[in-house]
N, C-alpha and C. Protein backbone atom coordinates (compact mmCIF):
# COMPACT_ATOMS: atom_id res chain seq x y z
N UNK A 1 -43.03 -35.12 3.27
CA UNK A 1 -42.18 -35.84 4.22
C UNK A 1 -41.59 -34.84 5.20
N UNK A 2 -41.51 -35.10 6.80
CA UNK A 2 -41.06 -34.54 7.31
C UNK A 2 -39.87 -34.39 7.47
N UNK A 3 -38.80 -33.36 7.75
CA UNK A 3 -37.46 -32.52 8.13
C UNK A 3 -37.18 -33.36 9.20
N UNK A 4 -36.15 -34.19 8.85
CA UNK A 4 -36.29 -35.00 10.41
C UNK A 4 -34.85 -34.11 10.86
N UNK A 5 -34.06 -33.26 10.49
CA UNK A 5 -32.93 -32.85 11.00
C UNK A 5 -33.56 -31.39 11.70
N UNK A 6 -34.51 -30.95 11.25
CA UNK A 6 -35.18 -29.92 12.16
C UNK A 6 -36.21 -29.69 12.62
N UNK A 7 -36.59 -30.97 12.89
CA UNK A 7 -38.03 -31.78 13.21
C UNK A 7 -38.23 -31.19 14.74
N UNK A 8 -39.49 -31.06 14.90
CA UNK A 8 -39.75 -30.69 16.70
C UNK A 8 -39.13 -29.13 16.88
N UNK A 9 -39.06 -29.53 18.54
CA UNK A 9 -38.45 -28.27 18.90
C UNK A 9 -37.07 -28.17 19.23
N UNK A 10 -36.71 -26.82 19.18
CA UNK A 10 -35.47 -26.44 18.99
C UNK A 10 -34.65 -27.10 20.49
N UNK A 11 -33.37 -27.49 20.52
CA UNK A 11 -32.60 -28.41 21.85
C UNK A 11 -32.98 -26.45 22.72
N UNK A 12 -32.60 -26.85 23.94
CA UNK A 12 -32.07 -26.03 24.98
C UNK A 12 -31.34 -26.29 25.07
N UNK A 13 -30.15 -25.22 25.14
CA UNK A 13 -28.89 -25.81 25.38
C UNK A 13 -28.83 -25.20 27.21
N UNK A 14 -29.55 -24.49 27.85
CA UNK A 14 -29.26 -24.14 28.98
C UNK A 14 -30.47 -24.08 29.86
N UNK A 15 -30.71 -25.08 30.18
CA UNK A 15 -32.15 -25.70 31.03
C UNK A 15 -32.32 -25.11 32.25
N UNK A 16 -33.43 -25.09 32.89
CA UNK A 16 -33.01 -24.80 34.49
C UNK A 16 -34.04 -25.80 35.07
N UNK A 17 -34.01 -25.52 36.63
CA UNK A 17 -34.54 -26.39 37.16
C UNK A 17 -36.23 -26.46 36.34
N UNK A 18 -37.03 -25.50 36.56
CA UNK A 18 -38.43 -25.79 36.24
C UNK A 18 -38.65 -25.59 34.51
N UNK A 19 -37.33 -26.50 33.62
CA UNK A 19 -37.74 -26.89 32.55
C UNK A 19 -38.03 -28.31 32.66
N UNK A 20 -38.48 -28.94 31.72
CA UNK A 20 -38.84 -30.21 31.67
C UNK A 20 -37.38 -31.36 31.95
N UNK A 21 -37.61 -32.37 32.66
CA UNK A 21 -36.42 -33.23 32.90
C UNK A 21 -35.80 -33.86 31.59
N UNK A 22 -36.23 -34.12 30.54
CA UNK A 22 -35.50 -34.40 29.54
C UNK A 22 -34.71 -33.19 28.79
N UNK A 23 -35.50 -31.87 29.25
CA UNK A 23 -34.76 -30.80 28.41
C UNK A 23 -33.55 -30.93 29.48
N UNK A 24 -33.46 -30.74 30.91
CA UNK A 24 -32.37 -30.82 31.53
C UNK A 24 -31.12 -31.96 31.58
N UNK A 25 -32.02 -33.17 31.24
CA UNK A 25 -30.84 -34.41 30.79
C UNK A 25 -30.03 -33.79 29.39
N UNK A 26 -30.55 -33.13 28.67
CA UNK A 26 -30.43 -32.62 27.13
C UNK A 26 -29.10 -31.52 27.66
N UNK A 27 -29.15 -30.67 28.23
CA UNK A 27 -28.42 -29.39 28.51
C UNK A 27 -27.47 -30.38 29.46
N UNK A 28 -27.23 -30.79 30.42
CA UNK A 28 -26.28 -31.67 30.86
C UNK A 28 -25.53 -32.31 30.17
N UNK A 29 -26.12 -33.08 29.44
CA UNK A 29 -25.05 -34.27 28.58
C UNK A 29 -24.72 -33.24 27.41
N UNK A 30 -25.09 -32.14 27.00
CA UNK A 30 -24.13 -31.10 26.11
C UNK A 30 -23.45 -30.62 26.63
N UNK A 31 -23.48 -29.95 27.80
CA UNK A 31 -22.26 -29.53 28.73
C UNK A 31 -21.20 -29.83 28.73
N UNK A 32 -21.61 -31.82 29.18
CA UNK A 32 -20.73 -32.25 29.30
C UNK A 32 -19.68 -32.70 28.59
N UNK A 33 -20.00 -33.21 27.26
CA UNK A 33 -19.58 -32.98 26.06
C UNK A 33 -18.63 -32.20 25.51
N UNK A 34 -19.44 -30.90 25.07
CA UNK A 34 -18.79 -29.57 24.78
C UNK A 34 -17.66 -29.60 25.38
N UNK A 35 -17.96 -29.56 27.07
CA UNK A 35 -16.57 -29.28 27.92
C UNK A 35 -15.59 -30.21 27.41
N UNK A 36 -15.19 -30.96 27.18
CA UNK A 36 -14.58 -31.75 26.63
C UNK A 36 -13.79 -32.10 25.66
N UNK A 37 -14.24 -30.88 24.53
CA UNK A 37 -13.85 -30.63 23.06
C UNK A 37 -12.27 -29.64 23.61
N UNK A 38 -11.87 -29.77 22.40
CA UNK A 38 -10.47 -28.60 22.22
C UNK A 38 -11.38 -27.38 22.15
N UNK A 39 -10.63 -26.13 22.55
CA UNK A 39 -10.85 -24.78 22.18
C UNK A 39 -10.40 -24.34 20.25
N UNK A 40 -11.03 -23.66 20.18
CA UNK A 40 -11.02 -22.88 18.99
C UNK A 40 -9.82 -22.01 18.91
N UNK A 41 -8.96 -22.41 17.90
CA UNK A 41 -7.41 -21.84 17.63
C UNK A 41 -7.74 -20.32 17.52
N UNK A 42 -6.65 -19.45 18.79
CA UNK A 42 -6.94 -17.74 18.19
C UNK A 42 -6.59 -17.29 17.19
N UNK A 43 -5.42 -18.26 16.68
CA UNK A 43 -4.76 -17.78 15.21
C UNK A 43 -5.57 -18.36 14.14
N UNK A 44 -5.98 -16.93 13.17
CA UNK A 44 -6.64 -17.58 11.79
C UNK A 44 -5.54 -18.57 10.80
N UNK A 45 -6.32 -19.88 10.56
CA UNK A 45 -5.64 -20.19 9.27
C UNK A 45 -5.16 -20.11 8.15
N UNK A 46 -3.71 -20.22 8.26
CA UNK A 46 -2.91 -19.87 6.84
C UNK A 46 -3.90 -19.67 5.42
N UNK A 47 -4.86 -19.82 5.49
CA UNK A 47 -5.00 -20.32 3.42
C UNK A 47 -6.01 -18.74 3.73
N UNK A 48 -6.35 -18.42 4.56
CA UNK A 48 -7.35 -16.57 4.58
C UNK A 48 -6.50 -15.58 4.18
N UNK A 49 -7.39 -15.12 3.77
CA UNK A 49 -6.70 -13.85 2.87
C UNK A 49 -6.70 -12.83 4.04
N UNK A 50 -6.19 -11.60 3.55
CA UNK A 50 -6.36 -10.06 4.96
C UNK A 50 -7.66 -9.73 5.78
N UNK A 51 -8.81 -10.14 4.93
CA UNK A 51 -9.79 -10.12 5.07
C UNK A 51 -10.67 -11.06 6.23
N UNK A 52 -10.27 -12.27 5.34
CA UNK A 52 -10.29 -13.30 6.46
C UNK A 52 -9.66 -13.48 7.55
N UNK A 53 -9.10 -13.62 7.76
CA UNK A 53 -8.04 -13.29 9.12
C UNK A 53 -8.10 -12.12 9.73
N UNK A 54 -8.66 -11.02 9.11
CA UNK A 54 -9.18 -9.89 10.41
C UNK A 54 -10.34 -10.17 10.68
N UNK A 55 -11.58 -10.77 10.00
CA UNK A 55 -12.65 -11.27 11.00
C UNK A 55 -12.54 -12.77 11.93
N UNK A 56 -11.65 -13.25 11.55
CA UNK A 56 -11.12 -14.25 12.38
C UNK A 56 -10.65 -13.88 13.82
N UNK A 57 -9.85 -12.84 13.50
CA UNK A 57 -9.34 -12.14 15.41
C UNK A 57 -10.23 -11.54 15.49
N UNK A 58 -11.31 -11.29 15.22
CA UNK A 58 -12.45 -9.95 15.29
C UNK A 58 -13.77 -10.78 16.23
N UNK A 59 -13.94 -12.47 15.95
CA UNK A 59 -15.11 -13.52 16.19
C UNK A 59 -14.77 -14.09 17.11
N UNK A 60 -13.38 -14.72 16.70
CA UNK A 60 -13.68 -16.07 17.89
C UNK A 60 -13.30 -15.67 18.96
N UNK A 61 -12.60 -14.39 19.69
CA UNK A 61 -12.86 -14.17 20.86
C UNK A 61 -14.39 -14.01 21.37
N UNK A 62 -15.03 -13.38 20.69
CA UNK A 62 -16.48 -13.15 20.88
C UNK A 62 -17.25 -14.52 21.12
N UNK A 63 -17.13 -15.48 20.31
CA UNK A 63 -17.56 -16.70 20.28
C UNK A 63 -17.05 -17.72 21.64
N UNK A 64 -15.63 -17.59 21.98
CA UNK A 64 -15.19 -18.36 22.82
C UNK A 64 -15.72 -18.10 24.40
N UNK A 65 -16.16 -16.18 24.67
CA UNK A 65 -17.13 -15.52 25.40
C UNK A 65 -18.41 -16.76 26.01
N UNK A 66 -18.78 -16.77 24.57
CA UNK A 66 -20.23 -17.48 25.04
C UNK A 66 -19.63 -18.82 25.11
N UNK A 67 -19.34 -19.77 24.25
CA UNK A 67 -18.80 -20.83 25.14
C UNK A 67 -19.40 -22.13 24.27
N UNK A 68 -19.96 -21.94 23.10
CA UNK A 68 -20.29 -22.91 22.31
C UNK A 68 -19.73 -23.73 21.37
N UNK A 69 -19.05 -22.53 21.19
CA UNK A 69 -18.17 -22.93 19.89
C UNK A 69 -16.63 -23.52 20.44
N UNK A 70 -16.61 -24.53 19.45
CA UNK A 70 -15.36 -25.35 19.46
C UNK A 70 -14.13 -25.42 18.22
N UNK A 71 -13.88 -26.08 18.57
CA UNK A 71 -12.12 -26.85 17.90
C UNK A 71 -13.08 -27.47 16.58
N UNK A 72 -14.50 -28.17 16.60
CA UNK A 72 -15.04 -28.81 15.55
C UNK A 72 -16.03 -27.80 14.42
N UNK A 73 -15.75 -26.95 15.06
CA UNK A 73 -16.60 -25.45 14.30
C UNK A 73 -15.62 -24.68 13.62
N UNK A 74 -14.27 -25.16 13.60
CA UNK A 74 -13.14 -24.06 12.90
C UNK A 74 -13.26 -23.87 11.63
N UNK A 75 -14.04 -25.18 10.77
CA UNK A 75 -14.06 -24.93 9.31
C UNK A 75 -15.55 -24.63 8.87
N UNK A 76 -16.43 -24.25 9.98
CA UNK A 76 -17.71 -22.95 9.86
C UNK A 76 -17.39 -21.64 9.97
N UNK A 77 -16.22 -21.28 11.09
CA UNK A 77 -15.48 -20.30 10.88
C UNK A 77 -15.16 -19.97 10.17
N UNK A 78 -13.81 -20.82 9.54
CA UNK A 78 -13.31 -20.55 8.32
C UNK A 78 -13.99 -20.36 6.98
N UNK A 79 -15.00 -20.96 7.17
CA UNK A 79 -16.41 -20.68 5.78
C UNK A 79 -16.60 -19.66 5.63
N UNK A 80 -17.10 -18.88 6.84
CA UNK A 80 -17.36 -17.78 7.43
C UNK A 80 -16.78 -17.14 6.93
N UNK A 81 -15.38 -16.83 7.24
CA UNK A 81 -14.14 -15.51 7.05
C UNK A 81 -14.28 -15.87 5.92
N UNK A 82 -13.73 -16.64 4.69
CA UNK A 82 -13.80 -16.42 3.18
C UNK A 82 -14.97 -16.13 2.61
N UNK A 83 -16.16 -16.56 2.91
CA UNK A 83 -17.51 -15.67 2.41
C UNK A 83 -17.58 -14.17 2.70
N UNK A 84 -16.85 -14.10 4.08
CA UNK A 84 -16.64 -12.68 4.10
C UNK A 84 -15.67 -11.97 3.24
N UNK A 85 -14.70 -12.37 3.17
CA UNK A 85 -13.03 -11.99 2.32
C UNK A 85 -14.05 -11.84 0.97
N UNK A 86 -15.06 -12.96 -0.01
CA UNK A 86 -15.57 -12.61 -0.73
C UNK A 86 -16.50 -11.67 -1.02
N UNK A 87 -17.09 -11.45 0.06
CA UNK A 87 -17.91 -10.29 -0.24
C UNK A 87 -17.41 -8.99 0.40
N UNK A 88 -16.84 -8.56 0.67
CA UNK A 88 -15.35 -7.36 0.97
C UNK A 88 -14.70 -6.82 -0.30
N UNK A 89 -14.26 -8.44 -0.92
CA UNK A 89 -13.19 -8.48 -2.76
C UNK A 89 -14.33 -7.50 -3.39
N UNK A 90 -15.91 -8.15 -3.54
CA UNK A 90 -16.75 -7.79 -4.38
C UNK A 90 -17.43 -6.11 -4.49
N UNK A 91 -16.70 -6.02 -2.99
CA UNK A 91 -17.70 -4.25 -2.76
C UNK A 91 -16.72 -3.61 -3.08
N UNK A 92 -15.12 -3.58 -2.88
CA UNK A 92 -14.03 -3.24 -3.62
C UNK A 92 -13.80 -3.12 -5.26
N UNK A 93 -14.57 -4.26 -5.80
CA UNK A 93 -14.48 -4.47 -7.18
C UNK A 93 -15.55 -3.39 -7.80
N UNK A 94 -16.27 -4.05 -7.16
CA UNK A 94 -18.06 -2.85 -7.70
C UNK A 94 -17.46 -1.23 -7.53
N UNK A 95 -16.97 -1.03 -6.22
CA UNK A 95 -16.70 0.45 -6.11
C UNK A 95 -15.32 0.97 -7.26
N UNK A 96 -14.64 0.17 -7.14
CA UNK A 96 -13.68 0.13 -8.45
C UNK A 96 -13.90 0.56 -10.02
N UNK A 97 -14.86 -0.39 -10.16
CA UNK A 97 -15.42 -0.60 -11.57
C UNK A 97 -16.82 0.03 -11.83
N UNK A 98 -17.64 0.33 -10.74
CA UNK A 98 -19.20 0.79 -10.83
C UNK A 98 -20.14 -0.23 -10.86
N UNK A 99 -21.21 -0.14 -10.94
CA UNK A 99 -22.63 -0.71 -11.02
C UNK A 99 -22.32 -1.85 -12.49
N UNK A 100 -21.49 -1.43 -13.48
CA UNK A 100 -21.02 -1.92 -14.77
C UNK A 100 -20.31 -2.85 -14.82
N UNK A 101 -20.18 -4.08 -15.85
CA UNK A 101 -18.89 -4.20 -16.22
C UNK A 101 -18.12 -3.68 -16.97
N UNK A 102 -16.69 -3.25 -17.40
CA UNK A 102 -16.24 -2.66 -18.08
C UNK A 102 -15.60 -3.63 -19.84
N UNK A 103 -15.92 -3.19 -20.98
CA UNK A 103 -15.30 -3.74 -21.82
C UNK A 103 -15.11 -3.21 -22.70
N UNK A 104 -14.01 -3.87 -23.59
CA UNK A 104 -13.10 -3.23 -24.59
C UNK A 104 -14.32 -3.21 -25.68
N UNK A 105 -13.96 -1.82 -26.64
CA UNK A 105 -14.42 -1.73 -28.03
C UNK A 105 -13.90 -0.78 -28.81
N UNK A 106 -13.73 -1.14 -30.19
CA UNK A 106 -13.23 -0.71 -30.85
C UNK A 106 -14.03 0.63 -31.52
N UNK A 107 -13.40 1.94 -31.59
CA UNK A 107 -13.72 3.01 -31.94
C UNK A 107 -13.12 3.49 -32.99
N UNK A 108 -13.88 3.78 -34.18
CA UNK A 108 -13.11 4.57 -35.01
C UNK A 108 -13.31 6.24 -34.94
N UNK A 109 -11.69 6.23 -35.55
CA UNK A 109 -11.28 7.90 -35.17
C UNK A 109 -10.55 8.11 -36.85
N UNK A 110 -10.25 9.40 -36.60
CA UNK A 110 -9.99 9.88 -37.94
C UNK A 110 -8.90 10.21 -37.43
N UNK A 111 -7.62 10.09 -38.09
CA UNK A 111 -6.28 10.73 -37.71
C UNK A 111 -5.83 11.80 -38.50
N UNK A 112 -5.06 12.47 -38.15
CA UNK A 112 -4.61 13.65 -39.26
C UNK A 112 -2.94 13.90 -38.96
N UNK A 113 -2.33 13.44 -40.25
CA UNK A 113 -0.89 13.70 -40.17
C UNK A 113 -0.53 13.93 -41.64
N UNK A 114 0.82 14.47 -41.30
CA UNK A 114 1.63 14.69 -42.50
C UNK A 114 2.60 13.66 -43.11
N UNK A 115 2.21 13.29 -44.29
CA UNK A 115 3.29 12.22 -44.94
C UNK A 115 4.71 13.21 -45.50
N UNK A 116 4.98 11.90 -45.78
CA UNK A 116 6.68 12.23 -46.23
C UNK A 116 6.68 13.45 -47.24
N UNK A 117 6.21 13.95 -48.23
CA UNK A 117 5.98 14.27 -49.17
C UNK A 117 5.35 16.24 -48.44
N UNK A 118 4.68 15.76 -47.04
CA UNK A 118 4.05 17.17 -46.50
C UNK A 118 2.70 17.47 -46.97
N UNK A 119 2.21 16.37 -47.65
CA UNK A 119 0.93 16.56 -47.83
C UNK A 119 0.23 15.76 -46.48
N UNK A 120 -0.96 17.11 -45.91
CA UNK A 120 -2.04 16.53 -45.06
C UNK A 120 -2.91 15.21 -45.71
N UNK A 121 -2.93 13.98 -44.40
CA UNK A 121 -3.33 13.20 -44.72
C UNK A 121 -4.07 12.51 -43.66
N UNK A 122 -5.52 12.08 -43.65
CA UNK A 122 -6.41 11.83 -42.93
C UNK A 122 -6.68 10.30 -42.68
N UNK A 123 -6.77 9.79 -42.01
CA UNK A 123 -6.61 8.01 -42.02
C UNK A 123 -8.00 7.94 -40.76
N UNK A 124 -8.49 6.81 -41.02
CA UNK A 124 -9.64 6.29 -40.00
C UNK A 124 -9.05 4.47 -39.22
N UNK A 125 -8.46 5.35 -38.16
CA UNK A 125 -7.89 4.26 -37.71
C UNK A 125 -8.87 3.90 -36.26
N UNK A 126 -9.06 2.25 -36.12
CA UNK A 126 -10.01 1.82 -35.04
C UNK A 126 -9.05 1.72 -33.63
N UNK A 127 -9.05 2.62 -32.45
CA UNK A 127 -9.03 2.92 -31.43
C UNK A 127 -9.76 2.31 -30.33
N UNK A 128 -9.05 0.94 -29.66
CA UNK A 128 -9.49 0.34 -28.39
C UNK A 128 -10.07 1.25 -27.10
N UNK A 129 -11.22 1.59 -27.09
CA UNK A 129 -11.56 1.89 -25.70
C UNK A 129 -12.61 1.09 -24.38
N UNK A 130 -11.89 1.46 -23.45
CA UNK A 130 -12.80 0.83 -22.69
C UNK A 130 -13.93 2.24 -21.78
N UNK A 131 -15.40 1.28 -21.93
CA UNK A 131 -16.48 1.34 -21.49
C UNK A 131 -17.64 0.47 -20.53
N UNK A 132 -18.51 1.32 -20.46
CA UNK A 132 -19.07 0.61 -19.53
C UNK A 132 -20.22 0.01 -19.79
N UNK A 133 -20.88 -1.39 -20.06
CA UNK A 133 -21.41 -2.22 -20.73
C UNK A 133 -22.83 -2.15 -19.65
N UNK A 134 -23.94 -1.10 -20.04
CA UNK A 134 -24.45 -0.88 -19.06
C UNK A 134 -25.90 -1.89 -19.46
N UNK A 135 -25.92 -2.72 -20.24
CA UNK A 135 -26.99 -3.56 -20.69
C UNK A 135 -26.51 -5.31 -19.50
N UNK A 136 -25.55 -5.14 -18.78
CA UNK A 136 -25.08 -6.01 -17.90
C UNK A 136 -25.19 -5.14 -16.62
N UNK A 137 -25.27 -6.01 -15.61
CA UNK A 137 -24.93 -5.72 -14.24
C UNK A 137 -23.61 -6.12 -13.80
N UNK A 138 -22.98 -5.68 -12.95
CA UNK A 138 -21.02 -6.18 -12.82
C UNK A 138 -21.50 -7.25 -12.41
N UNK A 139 -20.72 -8.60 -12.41
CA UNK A 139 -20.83 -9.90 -11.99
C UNK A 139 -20.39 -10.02 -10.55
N UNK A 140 -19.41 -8.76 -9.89
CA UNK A 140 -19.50 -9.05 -8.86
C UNK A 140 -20.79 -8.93 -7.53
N UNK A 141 -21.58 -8.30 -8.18
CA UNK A 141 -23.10 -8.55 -7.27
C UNK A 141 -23.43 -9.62 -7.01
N UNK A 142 -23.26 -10.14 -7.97
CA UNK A 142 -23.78 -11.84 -7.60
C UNK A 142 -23.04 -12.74 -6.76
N UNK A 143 -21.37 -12.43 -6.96
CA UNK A 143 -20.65 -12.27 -6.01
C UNK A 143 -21.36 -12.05 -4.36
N UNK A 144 -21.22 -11.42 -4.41
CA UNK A 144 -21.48 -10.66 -3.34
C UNK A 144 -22.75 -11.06 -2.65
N UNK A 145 -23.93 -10.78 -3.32
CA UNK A 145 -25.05 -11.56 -2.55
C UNK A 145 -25.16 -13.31 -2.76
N UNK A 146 -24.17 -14.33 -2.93
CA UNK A 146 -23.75 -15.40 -2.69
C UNK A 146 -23.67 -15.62 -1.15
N UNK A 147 -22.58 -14.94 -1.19
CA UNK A 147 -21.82 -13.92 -0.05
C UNK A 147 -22.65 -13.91 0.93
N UNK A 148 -22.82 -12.97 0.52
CA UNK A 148 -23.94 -12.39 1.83
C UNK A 148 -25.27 -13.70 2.44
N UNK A 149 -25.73 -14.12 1.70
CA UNK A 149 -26.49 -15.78 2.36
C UNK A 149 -25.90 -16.56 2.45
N UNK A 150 -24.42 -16.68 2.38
CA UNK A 150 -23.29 -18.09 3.23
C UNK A 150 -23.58 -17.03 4.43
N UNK A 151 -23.02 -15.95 4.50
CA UNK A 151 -22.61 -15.25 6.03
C UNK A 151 -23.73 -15.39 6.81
N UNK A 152 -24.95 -15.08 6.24
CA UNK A 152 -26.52 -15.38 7.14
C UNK A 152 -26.49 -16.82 7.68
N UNK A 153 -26.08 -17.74 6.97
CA UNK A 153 -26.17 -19.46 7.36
C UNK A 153 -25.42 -19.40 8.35
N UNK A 154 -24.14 -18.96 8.12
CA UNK A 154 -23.05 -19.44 9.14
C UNK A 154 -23.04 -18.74 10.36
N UNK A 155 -23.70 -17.21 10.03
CA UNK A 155 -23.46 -16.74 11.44
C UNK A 155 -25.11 -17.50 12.07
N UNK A 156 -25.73 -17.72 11.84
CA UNK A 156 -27.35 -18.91 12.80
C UNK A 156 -26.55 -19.93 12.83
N UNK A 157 -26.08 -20.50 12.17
CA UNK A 157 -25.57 -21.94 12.35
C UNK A 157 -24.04 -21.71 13.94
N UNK A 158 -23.56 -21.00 13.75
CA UNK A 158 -22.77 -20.48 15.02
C UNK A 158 -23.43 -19.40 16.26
N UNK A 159 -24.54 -19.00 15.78
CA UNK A 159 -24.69 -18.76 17.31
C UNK A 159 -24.67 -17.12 17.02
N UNK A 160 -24.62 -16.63 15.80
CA UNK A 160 -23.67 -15.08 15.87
C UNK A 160 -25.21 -14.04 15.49
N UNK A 161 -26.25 -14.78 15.61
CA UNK A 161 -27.46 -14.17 15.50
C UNK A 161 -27.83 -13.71 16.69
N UNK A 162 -28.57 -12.49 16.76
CA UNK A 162 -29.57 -12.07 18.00
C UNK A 162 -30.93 -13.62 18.43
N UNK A 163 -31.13 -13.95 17.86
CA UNK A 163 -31.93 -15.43 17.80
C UNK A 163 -31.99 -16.04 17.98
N UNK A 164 -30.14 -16.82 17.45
CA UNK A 164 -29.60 -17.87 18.11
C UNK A 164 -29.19 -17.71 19.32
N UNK A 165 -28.33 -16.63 19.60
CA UNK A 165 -27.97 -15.85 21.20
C UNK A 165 -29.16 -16.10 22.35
N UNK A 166 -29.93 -15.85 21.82
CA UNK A 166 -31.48 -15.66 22.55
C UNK A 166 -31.93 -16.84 23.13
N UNK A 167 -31.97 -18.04 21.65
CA UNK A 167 -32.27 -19.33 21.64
C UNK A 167 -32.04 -20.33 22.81
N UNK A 168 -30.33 -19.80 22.62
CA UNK A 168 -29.55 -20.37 23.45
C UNK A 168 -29.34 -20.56 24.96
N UNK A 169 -29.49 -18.91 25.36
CA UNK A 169 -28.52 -18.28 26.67
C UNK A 169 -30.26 -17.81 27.55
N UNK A 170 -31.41 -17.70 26.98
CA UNK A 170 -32.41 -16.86 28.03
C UNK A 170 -33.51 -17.70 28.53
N UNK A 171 -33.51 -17.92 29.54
CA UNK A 171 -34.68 -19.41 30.40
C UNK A 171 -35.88 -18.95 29.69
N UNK A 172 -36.61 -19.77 29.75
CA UNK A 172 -38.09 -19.89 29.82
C UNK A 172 -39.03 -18.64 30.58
N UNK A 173 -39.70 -18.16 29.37
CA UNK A 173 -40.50 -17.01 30.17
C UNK A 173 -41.57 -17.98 31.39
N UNK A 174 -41.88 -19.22 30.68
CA UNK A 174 -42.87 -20.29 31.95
C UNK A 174 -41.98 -20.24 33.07
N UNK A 175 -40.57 -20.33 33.00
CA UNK A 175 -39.84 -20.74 34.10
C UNK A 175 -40.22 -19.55 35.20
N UNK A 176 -39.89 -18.21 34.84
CA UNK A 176 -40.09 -16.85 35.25
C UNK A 176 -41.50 -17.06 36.17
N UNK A 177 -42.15 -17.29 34.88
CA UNK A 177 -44.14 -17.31 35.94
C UNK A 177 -43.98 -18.61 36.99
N UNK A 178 -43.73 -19.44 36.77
CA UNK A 178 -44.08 -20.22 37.46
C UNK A 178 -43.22 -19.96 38.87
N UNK A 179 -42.19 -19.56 38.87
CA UNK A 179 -41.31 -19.03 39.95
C UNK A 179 -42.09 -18.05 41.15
N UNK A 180 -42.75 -17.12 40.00
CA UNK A 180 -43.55 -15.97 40.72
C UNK A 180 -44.71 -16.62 41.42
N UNK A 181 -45.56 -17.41 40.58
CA UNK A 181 -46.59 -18.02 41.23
C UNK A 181 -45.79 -19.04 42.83
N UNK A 182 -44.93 -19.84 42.48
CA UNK A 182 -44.22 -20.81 44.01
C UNK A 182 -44.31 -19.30 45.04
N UNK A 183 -43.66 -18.19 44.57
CA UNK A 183 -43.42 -17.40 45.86
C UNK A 183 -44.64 -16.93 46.28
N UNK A 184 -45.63 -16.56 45.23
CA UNK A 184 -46.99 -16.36 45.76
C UNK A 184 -47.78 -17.11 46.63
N UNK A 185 -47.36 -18.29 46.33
CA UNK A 185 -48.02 -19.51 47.27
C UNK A 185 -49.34 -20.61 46.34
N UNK A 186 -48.95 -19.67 44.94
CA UNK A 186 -50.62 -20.27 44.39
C UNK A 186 -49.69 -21.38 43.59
N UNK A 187 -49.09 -22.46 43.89
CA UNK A 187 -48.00 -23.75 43.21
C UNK A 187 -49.56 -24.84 42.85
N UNK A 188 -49.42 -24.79 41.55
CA UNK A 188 -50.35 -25.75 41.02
C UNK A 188 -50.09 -26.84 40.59
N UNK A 189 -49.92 -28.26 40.31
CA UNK A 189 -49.69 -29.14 39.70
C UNK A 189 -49.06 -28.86 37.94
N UNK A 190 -50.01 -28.16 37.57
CA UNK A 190 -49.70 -28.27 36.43
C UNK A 190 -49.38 -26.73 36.14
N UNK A 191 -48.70 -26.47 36.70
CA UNK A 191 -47.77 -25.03 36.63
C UNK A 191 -48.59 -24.46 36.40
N UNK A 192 -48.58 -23.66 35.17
CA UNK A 192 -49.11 -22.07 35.02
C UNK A 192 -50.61 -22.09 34.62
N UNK A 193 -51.13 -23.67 34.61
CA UNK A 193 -52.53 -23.72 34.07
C UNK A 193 -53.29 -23.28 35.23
N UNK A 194 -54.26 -22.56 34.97
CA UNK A 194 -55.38 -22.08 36.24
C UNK A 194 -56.50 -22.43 35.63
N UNK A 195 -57.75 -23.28 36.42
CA UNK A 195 -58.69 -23.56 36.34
C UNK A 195 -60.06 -22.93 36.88
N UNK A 196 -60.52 -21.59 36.38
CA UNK A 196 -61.90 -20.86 36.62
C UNK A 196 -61.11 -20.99 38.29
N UNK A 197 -60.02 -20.35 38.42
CA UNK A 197 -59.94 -19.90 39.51
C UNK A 197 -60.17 -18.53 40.23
């Protein structure tokens, strides 16, 4: 069954004249739209941690730049900054703790003291230590690369890719040729097709 939510080809969001007239009805009525929406709050939302809220002032100026993002994208944002805040916690934790998790076990030791009496006396008492449980990997990796594929979604899904940027903002290499060909004089019906010419 086909993907009908990513079915076909990708919208243009920025048409020009020698794209197709429905791609240009398409980029118009988003324009118009978009323009229309609230702007995207500069202040991060209360519930982000330090983390979150410094990539929050760090994006949406960047984002508001290009001009896509809205007032209805704040809680992709906000997805955003706490997947980040989580995977920040997790490289903190790992560097903290190591490649390991750490856990308690009990060690026996031999003690040596003197009783009341002044006779040496030797006892095997079990001694809590902590170690590093190297038959596990720390759980915050998994953490972390969670993490790290929310941040891949959200930054394509906003625009914060070289790809999507691309997708978005750069005309048609046809548009380019066919431009060159009008000034050349060789304007064909069917644009850039040439026939055993």
């Amino acid at each position: 069954m086909a993907n009908l939510k990513n079915a076909g080809r990708k919208r243009k969001l920025n048409a020009t004249d020698g794209d197709r007239p429905y791609q240009q009805r398409q980029s118009k009525k988003f324009k118009e739209l978009n323009s229309e929406l609230k702007e995207v709050q500069n202040t991060p939302p209360s519930h982000l941690d330090k983390h979150g809220k410094w990539l929050w002032r760090q994006i949406v100026p960047e984002l508001k730049k290009v001009g896509n993002v809205k007032y209805l994208d704040q809680l992709n944002i906000a997805n955003l900054c706490s997947a980040y805040s989580d995977f920040r916690t997790a490289e903190e934790e790992i560097a903290k703790d190591g490649p390991y998790p750490k856990v308690l076990i009990e060690v026996p030791q031999v003690m040596t003291y003197k009783n009341a009496k002044g006779k040496t006396v030797q006892k095997v008492v079990k001694v809590t230590k902590e170690v590093q449980d190297k038959s596990k990997s720390n759980p915050m990796f998994a953490i972390k690369n969670t993490a790290e594929r929310t941040m891949k979604t959200l930054c394509a899904d906003l625009g914060m890719s070289f790809n999507a940027r691309a997708a978005a903002n750069i005309e048609s290499e046809n548009y380019h040729a066919q431009k060159k060909n009008e000034d050349a004089g060789n304007v064909t019906p069917l644009g850039l097709v040439k026939f055993n010419v």
